[in-house]
C-alpha atoms as a PDB file:
ATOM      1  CA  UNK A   1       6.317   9.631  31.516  1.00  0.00           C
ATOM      2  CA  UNK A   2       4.452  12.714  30.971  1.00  0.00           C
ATOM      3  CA  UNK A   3       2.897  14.279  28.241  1.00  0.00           C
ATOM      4  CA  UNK A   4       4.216  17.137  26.203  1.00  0.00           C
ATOM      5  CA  UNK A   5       1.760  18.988  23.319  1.00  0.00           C
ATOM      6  CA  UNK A   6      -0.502  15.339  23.541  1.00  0.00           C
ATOM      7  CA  UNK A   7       3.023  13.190  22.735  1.00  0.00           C
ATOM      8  CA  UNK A   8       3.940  10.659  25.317  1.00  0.00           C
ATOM      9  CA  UNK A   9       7.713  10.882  26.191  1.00  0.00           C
ATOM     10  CA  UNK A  10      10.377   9.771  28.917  1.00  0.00           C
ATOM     11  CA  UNK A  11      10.809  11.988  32.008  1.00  0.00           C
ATOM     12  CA  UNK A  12      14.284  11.296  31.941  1.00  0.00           C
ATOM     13  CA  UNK A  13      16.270  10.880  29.388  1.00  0.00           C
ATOM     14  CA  UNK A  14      17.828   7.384  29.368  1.00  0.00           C
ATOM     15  CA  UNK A  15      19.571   4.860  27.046  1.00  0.00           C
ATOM     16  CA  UNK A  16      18.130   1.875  27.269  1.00  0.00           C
ATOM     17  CA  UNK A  17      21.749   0.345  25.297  1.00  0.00           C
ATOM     18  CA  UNK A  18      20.482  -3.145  25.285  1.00  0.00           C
ATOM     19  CA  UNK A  19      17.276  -2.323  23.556  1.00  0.00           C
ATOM     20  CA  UNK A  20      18.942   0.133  21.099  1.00  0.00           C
ATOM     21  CA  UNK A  21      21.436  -2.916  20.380  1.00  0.00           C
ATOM     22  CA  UNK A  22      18.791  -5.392  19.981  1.00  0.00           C
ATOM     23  CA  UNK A  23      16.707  -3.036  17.213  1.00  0.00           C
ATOM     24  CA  UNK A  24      20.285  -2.049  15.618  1.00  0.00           C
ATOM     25  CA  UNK A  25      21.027  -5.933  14.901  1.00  0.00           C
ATOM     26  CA  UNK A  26      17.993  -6.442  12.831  1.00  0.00           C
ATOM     27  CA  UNK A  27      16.911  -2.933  11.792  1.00  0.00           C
ATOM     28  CA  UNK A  28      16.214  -2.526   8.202  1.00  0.00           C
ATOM     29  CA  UNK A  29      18.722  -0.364   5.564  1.00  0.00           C
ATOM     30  CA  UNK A  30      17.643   2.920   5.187  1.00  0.00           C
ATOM     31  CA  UNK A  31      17.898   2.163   1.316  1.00  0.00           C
ATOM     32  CA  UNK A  32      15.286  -1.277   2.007  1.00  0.00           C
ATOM     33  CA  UNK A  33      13.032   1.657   4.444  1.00  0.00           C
ATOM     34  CA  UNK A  34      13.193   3.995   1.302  1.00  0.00           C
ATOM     35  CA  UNK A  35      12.047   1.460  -1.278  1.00  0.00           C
ATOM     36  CA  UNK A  36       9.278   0.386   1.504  1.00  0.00           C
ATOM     37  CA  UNK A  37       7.820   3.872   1.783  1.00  0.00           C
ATOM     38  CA  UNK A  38       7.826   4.161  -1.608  1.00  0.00           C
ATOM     39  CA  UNK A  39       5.868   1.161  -2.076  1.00  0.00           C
ATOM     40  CA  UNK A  40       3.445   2.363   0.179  1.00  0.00           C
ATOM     41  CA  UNK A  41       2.984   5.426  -1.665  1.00  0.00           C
ATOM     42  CA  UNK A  42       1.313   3.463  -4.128  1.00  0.00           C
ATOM     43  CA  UNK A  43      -1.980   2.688  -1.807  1.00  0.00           C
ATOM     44  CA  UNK A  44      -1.924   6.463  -0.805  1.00  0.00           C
ATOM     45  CA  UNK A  45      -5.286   6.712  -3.364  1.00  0.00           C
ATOM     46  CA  UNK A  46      -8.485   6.038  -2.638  1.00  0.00           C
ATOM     47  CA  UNK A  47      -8.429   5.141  -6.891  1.00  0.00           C
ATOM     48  CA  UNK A  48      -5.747   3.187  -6.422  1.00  0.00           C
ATOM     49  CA  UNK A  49      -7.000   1.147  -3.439  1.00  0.00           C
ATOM     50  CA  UNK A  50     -10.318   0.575  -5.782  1.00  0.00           C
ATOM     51  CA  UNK A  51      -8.551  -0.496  -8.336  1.00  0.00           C
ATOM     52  CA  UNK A  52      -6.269  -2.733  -6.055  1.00  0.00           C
ATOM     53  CA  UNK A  53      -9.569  -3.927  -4.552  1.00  0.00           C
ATOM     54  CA  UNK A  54     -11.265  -4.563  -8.245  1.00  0.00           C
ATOM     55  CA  UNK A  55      -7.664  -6.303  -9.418  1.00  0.00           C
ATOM     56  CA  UNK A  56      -7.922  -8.495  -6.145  1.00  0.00           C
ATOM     57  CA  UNK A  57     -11.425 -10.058  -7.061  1.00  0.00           C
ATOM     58  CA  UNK A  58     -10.497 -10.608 -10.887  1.00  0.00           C
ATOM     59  CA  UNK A  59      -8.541  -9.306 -13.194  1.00  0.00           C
ATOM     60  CA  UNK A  60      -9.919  -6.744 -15.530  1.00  0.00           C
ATOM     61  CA  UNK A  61      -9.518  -3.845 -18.439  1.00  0.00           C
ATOM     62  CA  UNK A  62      -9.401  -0.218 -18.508  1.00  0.00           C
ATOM     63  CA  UNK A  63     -12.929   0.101 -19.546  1.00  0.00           C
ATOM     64  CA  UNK A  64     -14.494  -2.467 -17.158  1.00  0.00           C
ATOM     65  CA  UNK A  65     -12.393  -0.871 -14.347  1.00  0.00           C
ATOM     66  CA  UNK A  66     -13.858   2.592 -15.321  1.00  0.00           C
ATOM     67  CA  UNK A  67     -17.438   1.277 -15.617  1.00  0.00           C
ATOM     68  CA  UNK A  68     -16.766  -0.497 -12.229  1.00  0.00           C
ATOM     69  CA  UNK A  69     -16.006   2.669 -10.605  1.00  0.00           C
ATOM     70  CA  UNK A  70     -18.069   5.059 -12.376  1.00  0.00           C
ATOM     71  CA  UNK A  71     -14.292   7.172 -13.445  1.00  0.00           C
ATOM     72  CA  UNK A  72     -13.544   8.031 -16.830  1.00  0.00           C
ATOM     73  CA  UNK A  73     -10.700   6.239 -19.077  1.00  0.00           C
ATOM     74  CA  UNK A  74      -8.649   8.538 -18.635  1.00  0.00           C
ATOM     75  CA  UNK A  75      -8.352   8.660 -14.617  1.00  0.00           C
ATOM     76  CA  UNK A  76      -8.263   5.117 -14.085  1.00  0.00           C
ATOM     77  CA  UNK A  77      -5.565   4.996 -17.137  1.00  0.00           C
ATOM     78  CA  UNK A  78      -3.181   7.554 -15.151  1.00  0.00           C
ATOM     79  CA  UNK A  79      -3.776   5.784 -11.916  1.00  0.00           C
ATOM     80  CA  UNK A  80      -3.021   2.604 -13.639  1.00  0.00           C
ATOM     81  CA  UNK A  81       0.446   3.975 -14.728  1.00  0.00           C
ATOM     82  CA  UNK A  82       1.305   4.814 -11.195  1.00  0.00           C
ATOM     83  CA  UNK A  83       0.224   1.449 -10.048  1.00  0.00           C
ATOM     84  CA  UNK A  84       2.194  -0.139 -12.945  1.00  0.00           C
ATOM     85  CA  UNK A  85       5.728   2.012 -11.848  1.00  0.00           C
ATOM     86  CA  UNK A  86       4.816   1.324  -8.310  1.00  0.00           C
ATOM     87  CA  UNK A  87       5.152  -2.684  -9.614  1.00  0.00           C
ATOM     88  CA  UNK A  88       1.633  -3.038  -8.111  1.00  0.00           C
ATOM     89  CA  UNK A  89      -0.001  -4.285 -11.409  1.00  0.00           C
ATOM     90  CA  UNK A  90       1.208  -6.446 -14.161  1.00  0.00           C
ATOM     91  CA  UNK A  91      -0.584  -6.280 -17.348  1.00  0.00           C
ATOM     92  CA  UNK A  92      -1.442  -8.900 -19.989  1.00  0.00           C
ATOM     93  CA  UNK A  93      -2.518  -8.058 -24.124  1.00  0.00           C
ATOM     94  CA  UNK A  94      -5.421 -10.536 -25.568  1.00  0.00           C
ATOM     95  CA  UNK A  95      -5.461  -9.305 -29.054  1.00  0.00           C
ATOM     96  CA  UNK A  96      -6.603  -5.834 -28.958  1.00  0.00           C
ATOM     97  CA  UNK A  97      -7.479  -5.811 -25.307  1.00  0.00           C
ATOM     98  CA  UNK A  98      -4.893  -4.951 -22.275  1.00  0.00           C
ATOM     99  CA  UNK A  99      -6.019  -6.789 -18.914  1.00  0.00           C
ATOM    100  CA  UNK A 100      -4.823  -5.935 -15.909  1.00  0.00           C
ATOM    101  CA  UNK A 101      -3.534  -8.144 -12.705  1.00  0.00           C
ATOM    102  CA  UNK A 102      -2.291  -7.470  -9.551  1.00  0.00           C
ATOM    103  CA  UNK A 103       1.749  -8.351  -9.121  1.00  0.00           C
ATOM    104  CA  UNK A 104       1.759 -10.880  -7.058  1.00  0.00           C
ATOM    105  CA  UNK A 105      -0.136 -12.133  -3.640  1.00  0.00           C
ATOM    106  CA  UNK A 106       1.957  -9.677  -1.832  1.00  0.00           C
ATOM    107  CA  UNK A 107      -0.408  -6.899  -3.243  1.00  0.00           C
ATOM    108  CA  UNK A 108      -3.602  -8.880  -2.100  1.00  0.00           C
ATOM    109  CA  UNK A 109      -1.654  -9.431   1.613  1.00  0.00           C
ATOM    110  CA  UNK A 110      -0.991  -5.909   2.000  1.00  0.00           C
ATOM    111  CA  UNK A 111      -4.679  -5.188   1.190  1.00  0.00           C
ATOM    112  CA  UNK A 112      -6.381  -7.771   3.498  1.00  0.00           C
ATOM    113  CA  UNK A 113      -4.379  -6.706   6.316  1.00  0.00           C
ATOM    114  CA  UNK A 114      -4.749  -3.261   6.174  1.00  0.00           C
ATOM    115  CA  UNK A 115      -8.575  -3.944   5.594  1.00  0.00           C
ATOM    116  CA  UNK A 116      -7.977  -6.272   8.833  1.00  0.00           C
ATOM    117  CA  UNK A 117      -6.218  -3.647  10.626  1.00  0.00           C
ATOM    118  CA  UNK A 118      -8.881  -1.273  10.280  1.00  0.00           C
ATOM    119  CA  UNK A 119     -11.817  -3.462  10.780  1.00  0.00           C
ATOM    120  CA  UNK A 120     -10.505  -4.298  13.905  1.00  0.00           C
ATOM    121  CA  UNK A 121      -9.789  -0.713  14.734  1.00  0.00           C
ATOM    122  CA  UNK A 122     -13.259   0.232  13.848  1.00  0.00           C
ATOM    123  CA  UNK A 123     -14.375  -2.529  16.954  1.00  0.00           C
ATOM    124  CA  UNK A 124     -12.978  -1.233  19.308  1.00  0.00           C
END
């Protein structure tokens, strides 16, 4: 191998057709890869991965979320609606009060291993 403007590449070019077989048998749909990106989109925030992180501990309201992060209504309102289309969040009414949840334990996976990830990153 050699490097090329800081990228590692090949030498030579070569097919490795065995390893290009293997990958093809299991390799995701580009639709599924799509959908994937898209749902990572959704923790492309710093506002969103607060709220994420708020929503992980408990769930909460618009107004404790905004005193929480020191944002107004309004911000953590719009974020919210991304987070909802995103089907990050799930939302609850108690009378006049909307509360807001994360999805499912997916959301809080995601979140603890990227946190993981980059803890152990920060080790090394």
């Amino acid at each position: 191998m050699y490097k090329n403007s800081n990228i590692e590449i090949c030498s030579k070019e070569a097919i490795h057709n065995q390893s290009v077989a293997d990958v093809k048998a299991i390799f995701p749909e580009t639709n599924d890869l799509e959908k994937l990106a898209e749902f990572y989109k959704g923790f492309a925030d710093l506002t969103r991965i607060r709220i994420l992180s708020a929503l992980s501990i408990k769930e909460m309201c618009v107004c404790d979320l905004s005193n929480l992060l020191g944002m107004s209504i309004s911000a953590i309102s719009h974020q919210l609606k991304t987070l909802r289309y995103k089907e990050l969040v799930k939302f609850r009414r108690q009378g006049k009060e909307v509360f807001y949840s994360l999805e499912d334990d997916h959301v809080i996976n995601v979140l603890s291993q990227g946190l993981s990830h980059i803890k152990g990153k920060s080790n090394d």
